[in-house]
PDB file of N, CA and C in Angstrom:
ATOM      1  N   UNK A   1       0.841  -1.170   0.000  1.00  0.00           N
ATOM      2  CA  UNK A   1       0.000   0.000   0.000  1.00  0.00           C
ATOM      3  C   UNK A   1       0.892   1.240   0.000  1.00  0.00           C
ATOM      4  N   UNK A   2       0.725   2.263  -0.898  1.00  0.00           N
ATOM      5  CA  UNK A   2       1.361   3.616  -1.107  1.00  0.00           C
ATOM      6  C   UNK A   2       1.111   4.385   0.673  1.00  0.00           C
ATOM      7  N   UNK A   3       2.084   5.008   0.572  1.00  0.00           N
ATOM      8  CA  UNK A   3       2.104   5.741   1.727  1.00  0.00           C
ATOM      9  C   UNK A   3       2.028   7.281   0.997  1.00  0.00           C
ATOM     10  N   UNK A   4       0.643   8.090   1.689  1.00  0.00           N
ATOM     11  CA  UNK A   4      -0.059   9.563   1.695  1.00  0.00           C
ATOM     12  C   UNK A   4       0.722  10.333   2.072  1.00  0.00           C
ATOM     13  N   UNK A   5       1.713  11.430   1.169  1.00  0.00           N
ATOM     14  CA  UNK A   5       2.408  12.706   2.257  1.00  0.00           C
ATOM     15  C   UNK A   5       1.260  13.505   2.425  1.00  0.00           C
ATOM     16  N   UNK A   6       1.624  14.735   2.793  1.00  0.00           N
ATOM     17  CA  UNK A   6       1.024  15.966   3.782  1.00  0.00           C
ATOM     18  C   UNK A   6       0.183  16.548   2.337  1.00  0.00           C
ATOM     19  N   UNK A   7       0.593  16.448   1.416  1.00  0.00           N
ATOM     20  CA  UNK A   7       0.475  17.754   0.018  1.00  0.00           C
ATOM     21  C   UNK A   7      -0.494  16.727  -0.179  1.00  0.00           C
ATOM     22  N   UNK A   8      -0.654  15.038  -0.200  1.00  0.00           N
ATOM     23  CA  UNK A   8      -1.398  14.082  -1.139  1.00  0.00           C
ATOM     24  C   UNK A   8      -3.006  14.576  -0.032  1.00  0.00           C
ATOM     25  N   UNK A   9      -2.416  13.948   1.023  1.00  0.00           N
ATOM     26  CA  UNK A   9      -3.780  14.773   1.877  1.00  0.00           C
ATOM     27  C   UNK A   9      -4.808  15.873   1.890  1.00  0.00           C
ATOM     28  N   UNK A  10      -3.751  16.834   2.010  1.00  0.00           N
ATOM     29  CA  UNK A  10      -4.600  18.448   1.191  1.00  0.00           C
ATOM     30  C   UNK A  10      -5.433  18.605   0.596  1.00  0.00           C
ATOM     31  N   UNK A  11      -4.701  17.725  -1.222  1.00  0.00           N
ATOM     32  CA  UNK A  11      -5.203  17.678  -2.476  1.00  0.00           C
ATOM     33  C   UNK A  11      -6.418  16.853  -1.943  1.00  0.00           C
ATOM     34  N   UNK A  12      -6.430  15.871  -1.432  1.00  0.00           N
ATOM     35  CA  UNK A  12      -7.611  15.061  -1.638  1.00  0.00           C
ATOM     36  C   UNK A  12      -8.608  15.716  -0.369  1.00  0.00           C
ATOM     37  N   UNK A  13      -8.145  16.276   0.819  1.00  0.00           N
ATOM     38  CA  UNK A  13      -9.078  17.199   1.539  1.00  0.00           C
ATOM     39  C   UNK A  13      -9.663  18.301   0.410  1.00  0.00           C
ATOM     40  N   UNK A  14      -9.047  18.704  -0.479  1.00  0.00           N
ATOM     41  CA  UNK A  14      -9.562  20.143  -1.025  1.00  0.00           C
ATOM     42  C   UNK A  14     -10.665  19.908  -2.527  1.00  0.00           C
ATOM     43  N   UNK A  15     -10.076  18.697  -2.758  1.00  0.00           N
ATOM     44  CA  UNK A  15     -10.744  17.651  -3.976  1.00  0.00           C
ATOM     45  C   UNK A  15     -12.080  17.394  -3.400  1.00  0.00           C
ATOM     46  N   UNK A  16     -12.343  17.160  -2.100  1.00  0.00           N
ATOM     47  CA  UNK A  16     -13.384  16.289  -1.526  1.00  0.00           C
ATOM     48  C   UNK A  16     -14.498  17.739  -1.396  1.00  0.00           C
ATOM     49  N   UNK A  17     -14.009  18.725  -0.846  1.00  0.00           N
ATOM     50  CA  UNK A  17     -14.248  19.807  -0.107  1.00  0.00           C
ATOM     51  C   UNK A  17     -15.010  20.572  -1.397  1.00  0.00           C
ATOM     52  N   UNK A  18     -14.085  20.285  -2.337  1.00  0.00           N
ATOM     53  CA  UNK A  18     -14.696  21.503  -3.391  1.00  0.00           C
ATOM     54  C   UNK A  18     -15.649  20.830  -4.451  1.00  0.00           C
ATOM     55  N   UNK A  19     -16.337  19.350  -4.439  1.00  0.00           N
ATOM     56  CA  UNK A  19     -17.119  18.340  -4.763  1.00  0.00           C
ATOM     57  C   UNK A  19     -18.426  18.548  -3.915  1.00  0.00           C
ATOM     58  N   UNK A  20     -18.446  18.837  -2.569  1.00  0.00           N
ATOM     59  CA  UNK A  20     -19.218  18.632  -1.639  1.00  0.00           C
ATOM     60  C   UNK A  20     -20.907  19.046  -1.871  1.00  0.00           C
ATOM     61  N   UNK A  21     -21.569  18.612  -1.828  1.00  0.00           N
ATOM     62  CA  UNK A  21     -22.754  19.479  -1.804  1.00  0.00           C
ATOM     63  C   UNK A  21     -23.632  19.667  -0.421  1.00  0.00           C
ATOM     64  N   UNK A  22     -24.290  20.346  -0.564  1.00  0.00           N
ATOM     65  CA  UNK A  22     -24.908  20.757   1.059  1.00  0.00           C
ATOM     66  C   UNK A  22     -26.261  19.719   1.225  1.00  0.00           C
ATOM     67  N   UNK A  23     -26.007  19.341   1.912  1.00  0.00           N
ATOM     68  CA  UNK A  23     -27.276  18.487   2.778  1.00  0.00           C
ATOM     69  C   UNK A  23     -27.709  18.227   3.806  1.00  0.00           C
ATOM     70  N   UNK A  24     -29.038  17.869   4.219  1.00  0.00           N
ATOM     71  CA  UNK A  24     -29.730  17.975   5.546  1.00  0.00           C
ATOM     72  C   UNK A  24     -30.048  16.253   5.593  1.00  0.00           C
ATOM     73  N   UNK A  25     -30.089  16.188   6.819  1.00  0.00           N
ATOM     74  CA  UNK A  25     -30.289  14.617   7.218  1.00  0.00           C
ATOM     75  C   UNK A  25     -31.202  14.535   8.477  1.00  0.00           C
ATOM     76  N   UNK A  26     -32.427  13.941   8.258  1.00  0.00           N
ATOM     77  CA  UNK A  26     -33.078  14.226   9.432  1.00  0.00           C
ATOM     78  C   UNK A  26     -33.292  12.315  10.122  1.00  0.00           C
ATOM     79  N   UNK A  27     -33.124  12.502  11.267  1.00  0.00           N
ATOM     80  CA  UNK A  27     -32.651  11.051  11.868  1.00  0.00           C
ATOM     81  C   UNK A  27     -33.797  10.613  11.960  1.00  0.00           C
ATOM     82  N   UNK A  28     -34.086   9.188  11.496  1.00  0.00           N
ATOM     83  CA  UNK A  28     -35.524   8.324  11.226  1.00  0.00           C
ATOM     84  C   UNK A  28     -35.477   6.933  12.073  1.00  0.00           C
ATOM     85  N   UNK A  29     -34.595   7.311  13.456  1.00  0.00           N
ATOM     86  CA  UNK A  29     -34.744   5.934  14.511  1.00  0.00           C
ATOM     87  C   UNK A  29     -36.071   6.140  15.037  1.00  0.00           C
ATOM     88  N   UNK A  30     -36.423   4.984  15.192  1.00  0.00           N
ATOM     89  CA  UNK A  30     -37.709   4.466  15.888  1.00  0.00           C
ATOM     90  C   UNK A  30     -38.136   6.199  17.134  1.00  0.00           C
ATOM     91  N   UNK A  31     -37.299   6.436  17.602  1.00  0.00           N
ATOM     92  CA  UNK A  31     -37.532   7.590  18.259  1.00  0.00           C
ATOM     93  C   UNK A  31     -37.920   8.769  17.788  1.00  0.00           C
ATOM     94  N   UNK A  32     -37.007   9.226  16.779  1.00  0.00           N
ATOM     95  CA  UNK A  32     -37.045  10.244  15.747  1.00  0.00           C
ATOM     96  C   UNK A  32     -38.606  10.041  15.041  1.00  0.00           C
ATOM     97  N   UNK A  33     -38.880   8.703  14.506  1.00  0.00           N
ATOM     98  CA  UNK A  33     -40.087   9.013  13.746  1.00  0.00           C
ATOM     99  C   UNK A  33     -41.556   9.031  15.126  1.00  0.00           C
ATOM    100  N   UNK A  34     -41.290   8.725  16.242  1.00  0.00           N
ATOM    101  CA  UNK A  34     -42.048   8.697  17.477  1.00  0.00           C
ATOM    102  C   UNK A  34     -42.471  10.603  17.623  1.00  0.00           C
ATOM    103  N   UNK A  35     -41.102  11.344  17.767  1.00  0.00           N
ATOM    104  CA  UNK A  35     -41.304  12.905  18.202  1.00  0.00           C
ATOM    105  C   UNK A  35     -41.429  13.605  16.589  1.00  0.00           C
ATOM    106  N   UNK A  36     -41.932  12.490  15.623  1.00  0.00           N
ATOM    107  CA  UNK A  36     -42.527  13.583  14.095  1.00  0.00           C
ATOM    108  C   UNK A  36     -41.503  13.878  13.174  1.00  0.00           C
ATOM    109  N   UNK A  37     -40.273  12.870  13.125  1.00  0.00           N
ATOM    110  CA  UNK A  37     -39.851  13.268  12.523  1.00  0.00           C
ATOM    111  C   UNK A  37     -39.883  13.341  10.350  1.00  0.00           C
ATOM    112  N   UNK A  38     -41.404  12.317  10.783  1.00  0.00           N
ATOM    113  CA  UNK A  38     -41.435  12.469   8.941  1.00  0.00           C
ATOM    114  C   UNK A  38     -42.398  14.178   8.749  1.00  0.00           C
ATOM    115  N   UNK A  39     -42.921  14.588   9.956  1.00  0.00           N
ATOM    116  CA  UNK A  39     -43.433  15.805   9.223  1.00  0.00           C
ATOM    117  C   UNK A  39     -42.471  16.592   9.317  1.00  0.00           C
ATOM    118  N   UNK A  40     -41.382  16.547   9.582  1.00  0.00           N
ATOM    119  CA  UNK A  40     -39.998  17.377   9.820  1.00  0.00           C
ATOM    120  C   UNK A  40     -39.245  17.271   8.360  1.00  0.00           C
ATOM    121  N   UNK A  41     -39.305  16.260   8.115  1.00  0.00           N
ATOM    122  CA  UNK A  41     -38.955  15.932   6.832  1.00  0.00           C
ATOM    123  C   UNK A  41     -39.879  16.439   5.628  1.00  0.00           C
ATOM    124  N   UNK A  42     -41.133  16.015   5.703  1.00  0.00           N
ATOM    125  CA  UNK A  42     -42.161  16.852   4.361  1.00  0.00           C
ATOM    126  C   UNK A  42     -41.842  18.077   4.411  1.00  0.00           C
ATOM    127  N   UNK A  43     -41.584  19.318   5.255  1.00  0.00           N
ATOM    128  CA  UNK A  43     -41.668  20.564   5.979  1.00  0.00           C
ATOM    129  C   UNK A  43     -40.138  20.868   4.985  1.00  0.00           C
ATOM    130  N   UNK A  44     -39.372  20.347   5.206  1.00  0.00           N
ATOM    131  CA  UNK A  44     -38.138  20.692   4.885  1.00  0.00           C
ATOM    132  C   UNK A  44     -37.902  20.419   3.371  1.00  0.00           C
ATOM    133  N   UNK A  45     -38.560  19.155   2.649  1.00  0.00           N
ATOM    134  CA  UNK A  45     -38.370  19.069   1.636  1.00  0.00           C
ATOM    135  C   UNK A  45     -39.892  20.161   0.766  1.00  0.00           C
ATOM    136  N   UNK A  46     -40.566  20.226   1.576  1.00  0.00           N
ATOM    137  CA  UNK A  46     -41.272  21.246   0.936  1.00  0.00           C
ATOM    138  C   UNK A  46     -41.037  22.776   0.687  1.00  0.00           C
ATOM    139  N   UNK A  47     -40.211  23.379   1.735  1.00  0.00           N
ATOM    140  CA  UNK A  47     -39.099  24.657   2.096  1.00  0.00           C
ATOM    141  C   UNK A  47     -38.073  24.769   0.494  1.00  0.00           C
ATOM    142  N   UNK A  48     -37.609  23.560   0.715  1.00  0.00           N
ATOM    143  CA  UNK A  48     -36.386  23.814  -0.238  1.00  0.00           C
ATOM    144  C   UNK A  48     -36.983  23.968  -1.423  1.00  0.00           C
ATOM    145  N   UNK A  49     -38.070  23.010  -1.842  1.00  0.00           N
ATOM    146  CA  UNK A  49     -38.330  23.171  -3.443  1.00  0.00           C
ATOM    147  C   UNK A  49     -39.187  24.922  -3.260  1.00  0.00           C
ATOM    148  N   UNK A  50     -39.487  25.428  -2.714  1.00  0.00           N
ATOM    149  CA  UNK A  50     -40.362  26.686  -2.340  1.00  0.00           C
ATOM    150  C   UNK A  50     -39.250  27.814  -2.893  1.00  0.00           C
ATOM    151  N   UNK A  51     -38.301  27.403  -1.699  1.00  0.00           N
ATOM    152  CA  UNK A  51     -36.649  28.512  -1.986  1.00  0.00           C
ATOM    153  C   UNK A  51     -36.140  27.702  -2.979  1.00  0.00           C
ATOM    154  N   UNK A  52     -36.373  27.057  -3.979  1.00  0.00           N
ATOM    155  CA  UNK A  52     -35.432  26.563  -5.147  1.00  0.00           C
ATOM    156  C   UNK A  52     -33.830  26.105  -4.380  1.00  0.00           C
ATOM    157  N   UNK A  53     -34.019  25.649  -3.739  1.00  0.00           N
ATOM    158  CA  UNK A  53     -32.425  25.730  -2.336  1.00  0.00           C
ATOM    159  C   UNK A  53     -31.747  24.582  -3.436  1.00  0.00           C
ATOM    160  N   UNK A  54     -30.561  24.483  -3.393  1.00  0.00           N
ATOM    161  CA  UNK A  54     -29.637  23.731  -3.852  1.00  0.00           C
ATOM    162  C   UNK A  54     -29.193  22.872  -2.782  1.00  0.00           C
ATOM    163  N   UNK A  55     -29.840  21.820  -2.111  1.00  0.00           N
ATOM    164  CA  UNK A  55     -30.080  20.828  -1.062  1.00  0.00           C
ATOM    165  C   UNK A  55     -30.185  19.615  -0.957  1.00  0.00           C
ATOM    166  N   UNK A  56     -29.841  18.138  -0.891  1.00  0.00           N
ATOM    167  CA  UNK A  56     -30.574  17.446  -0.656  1.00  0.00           C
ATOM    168  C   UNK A  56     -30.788  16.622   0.522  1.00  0.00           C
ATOM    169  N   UNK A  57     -32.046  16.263   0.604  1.00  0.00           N
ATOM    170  CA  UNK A  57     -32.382  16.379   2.077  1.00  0.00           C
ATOM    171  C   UNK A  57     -32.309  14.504   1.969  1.00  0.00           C
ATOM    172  N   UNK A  58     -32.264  14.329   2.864  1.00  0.00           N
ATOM    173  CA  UNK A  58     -32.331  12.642   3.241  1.00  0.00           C
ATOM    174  C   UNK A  58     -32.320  11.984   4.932  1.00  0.00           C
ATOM    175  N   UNK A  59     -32.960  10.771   4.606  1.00  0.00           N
ATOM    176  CA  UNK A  59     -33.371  10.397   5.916  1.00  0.00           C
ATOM    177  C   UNK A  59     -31.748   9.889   6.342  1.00  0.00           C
ATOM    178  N   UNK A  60     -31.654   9.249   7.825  1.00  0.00           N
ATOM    179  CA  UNK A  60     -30.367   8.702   8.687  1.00  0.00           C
ATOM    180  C   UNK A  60     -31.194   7.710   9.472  1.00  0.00           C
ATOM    181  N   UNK A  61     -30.159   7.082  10.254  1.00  0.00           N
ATOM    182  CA  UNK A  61     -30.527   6.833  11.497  1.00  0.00           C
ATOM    183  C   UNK A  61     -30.407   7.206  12.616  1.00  0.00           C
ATOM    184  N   UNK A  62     -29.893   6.590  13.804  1.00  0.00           N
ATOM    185  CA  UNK A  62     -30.164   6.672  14.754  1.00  0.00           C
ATOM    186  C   UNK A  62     -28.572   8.162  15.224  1.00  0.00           C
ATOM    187  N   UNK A  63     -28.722   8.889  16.332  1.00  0.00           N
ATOM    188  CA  UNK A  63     -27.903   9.737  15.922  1.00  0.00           C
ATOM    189  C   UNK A  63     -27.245   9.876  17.480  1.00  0.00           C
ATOM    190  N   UNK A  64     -28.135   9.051  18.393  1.00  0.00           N
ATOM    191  CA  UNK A  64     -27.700   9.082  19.720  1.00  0.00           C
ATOM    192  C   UNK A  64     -28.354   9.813  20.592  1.00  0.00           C
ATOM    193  N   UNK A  65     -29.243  11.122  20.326  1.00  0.00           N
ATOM    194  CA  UNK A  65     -29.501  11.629  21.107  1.00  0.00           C
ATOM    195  C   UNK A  65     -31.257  11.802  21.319  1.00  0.00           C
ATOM    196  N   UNK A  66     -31.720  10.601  21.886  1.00  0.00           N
ATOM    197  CA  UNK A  66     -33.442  10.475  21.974  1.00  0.00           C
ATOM    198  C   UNK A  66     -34.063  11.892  22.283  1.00  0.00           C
ATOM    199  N   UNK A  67     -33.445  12.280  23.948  1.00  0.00           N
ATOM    200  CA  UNK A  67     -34.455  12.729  24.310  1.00  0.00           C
ATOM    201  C   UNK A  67     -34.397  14.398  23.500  1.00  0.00           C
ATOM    202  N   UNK A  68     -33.688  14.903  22.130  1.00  0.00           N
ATOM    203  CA  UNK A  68     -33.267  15.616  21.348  1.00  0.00           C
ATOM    204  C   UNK A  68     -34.652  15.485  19.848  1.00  0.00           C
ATOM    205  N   UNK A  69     -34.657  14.459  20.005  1.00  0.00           N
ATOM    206  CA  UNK A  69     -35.548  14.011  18.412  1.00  0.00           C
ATOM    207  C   UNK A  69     -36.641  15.324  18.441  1.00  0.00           C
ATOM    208  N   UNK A  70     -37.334  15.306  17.478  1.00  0.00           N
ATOM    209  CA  UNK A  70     -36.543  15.189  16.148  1.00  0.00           C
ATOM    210  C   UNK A  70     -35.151  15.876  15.552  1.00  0.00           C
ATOM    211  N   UNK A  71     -34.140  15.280  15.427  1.00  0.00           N
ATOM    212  CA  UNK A  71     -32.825  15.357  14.822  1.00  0.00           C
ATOM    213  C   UNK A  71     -32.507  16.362  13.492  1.00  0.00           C
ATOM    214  N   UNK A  72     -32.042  17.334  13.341  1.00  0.00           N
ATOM    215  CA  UNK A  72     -31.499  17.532  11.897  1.00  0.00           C
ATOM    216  C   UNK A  72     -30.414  18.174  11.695  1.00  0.00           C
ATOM    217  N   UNK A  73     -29.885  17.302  11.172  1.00  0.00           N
ATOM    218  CA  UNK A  73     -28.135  17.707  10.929  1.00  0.00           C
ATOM    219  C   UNK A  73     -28.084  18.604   9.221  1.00  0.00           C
ATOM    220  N   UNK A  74     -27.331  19.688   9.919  1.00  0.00           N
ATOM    221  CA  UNK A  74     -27.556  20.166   8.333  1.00  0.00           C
ATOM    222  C   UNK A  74     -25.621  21.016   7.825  1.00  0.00           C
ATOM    223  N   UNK A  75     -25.497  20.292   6.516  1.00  0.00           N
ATOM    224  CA  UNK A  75     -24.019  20.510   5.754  1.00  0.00           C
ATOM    225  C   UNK A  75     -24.144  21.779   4.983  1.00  0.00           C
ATOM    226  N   UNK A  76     -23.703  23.287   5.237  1.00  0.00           N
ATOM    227  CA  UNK A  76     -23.780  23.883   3.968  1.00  0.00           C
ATOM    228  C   UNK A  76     -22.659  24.598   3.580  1.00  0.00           C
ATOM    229  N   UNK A  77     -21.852  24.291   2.435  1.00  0.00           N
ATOM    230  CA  UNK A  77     -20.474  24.933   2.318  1.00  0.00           C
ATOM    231  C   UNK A  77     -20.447  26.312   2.956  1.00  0.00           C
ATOM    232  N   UNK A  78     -19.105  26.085   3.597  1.00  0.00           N
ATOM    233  CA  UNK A  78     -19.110  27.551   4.358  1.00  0.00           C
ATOM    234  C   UNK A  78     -19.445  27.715   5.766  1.00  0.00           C
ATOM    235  N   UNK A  79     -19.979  26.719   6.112  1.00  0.00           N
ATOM    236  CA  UNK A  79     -20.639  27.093   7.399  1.00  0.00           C
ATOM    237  C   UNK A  79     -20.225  25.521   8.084  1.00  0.00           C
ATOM    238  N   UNK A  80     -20.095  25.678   9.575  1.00  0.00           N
ATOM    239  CA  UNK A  80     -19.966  24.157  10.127  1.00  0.00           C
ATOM    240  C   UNK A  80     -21.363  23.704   9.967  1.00  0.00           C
ATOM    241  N   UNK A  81     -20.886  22.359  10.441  1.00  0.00           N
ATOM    242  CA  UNK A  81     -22.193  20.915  10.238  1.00  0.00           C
ATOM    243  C   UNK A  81     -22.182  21.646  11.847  1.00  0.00           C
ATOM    244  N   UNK A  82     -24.040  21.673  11.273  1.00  0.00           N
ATOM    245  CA  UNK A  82     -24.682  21.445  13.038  1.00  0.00           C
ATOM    246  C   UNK A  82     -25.937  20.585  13.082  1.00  0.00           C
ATOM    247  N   UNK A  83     -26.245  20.150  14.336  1.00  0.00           N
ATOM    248  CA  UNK A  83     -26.982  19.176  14.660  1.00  0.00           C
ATOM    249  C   UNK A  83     -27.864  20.586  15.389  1.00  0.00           C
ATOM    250  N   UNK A  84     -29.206  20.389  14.640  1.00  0.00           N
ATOM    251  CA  UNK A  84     -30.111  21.308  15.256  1.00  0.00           C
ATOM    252  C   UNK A  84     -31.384  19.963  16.329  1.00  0.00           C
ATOM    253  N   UNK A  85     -31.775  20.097  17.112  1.00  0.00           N
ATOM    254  CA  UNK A  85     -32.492  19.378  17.968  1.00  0.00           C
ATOM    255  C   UNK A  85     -33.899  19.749  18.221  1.00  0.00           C
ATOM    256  N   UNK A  86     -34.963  19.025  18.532  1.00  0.00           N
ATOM    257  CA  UNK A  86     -35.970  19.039  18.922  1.00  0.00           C
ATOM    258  C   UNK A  86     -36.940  19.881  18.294  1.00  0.00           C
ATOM    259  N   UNK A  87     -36.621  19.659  16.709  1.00  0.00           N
ATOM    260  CA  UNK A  87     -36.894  20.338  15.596  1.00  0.00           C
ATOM    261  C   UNK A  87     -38.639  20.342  15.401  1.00  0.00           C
ATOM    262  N   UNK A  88     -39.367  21.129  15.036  1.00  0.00           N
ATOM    263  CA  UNK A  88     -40.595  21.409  15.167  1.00  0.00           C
ATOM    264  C   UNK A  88     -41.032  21.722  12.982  1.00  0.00           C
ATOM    265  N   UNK A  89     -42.232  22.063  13.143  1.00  0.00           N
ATOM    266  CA  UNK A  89     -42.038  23.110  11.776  1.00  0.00           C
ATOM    267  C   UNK A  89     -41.894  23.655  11.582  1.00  0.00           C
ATOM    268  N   UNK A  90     -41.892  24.967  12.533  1.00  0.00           N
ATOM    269  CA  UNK A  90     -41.339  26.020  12.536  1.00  0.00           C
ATOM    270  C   UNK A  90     -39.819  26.562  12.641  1.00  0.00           C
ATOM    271  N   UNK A  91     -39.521  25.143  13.387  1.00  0.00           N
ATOM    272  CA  UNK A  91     -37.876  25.686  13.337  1.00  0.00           C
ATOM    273  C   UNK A  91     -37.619  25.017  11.720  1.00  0.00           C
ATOM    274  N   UNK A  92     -37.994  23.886  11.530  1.00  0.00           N
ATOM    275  CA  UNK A  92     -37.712  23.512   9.885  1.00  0.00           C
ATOM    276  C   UNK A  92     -37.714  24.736   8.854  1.00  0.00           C
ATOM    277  N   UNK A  93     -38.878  25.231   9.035  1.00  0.00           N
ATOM    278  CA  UNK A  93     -38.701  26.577   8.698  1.00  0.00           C
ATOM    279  C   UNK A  93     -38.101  27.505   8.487  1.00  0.00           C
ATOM    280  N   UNK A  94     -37.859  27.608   9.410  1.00  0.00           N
ATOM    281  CA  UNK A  94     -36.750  28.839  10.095  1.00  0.00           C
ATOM    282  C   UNK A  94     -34.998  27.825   9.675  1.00  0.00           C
ATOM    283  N   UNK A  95     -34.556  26.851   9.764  1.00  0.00           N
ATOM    284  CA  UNK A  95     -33.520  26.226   9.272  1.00  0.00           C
ATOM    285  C   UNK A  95     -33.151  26.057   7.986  1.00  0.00           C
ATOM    286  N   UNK A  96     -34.476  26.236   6.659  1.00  0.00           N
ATOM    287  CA  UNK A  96     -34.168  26.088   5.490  1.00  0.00           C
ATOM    288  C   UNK A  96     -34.095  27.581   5.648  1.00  0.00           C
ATOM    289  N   UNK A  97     -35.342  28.281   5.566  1.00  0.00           N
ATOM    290  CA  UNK A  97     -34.781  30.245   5.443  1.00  0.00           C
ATOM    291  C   UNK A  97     -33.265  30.795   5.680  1.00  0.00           C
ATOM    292  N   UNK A  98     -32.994  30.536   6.840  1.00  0.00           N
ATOM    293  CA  UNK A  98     -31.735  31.091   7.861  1.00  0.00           C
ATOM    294  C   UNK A  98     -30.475  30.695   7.243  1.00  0.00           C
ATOM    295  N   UNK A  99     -30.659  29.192   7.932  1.00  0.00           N
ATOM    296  CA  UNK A  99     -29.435  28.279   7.824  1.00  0.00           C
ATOM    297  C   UNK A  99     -29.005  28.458   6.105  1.00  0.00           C
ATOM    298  N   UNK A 100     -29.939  27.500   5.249  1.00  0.00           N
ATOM    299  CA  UNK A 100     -29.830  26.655   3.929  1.00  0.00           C
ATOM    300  C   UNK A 100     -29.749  28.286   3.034  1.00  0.00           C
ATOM    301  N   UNK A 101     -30.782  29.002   3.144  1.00  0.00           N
ATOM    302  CA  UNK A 101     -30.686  30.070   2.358  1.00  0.00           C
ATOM    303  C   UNK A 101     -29.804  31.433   2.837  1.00  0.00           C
ATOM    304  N   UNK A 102     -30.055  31.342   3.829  1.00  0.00           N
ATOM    305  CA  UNK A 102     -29.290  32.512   4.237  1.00  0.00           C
ATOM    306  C   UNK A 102     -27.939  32.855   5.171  1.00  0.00           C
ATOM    307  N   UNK A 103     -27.533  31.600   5.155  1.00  0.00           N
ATOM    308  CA  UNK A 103     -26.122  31.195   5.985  1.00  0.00           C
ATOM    309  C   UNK A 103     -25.868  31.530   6.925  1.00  0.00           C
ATOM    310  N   UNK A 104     -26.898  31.568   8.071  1.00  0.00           N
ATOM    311  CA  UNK A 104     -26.863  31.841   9.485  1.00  0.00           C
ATOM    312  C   UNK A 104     -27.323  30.787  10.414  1.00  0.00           C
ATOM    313  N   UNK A 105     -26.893  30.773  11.232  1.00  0.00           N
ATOM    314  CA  UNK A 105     -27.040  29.683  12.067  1.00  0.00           C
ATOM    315  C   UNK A 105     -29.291  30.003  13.055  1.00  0.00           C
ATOM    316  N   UNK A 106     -29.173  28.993  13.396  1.00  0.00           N
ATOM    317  CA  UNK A 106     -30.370  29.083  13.705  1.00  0.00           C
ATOM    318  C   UNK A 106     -29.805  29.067  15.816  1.00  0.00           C
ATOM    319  N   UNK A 107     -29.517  29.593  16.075  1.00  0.00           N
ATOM    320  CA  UNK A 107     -29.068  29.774  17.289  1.00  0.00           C
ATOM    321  C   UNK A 107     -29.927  28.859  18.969  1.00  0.00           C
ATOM    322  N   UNK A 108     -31.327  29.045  18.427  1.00  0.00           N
ATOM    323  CA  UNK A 108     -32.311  28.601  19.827  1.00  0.00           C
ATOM    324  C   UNK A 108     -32.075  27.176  19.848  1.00  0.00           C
ATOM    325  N   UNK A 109     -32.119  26.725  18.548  1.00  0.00           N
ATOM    326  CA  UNK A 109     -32.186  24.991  18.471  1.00  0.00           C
ATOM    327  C   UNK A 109     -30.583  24.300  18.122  1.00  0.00           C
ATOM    328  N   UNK A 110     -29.883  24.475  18.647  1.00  0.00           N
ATOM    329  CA  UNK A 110     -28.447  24.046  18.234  1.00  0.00           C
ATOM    330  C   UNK A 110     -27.848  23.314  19.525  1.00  0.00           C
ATOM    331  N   UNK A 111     -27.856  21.528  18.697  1.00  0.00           N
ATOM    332  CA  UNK A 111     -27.499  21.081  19.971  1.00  0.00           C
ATOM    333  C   UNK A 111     -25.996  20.408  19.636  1.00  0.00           C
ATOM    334  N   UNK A 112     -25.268  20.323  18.661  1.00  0.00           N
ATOM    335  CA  UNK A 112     -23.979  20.606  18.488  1.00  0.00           C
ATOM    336  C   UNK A 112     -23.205  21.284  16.743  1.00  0.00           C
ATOM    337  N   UNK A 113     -22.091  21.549  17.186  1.00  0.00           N
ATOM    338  CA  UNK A 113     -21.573  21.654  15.866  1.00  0.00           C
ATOM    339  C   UNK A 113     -20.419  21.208  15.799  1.00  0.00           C
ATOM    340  N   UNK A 114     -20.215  20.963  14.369  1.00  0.00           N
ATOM    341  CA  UNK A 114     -18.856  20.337  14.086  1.00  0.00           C
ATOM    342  C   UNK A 114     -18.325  21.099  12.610  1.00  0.00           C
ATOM    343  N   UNK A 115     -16.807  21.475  13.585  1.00  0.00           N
ATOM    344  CA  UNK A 115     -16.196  22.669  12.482  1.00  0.00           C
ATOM    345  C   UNK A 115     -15.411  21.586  11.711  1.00  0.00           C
ATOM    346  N   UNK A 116     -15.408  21.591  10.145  1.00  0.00           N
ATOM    347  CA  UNK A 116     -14.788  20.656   9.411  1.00  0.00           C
ATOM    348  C   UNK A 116     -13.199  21.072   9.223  1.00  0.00           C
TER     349      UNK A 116
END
């Protein structure tokens, strides 16, 4: 097996990075679909086609955090991955507007982030 220098890494971090497209993942464990998470999902895929958003949304599983459900993790170049929590329609709402369209974080519902 070839051994990766520092520059081969980069290239393929910056290769990967500049491929990426933005997406939302809303978690569909037995829990998740218990606290709503398929109307979290219609809500969001109905948002994006509304804002024409360049998105795609897709179900997950389980994400670890029950008493959090409904779950939605959302990717949009530029901005860290955050795990928004205990997501409603209105925050769906407010997450495609803000977040997806307008590159701001949705602040009330943010139960982690991860800077890439």
């Amino acid at each position: 097996m070839a051994k990766l220098t520092k520059n081969d890494l980069h290239s393929l971090k910056a290769k990967y990075a500049a491929s990426e497209k933005n997406w939302i993942k809303v978690g569909f464990s037995t829990c998740g679909i218990a606290a709503g998470a398929q109307k979290v999902y219609d809500v969001l895929c109905d948002e994006a086609r509304k804002n024409n958003a360049e998105i795609e949304i897709k179900k997950c599983g389980c994400v670890g955090m029950c008493s959090a459900e409904p779950l939605v993790e959302v990717n949009v170049k530029g901005l860290p991955r955050v795990f928004y929590g205990k997501v409603d329609r209105e925050t769906a709402i407010e997450i495609m507007e803000k977040h997806v369209c307008g590159n701001l974080l949705v602040n009330d519902r943010i139960y982690d982030v991860k800077v890439n």
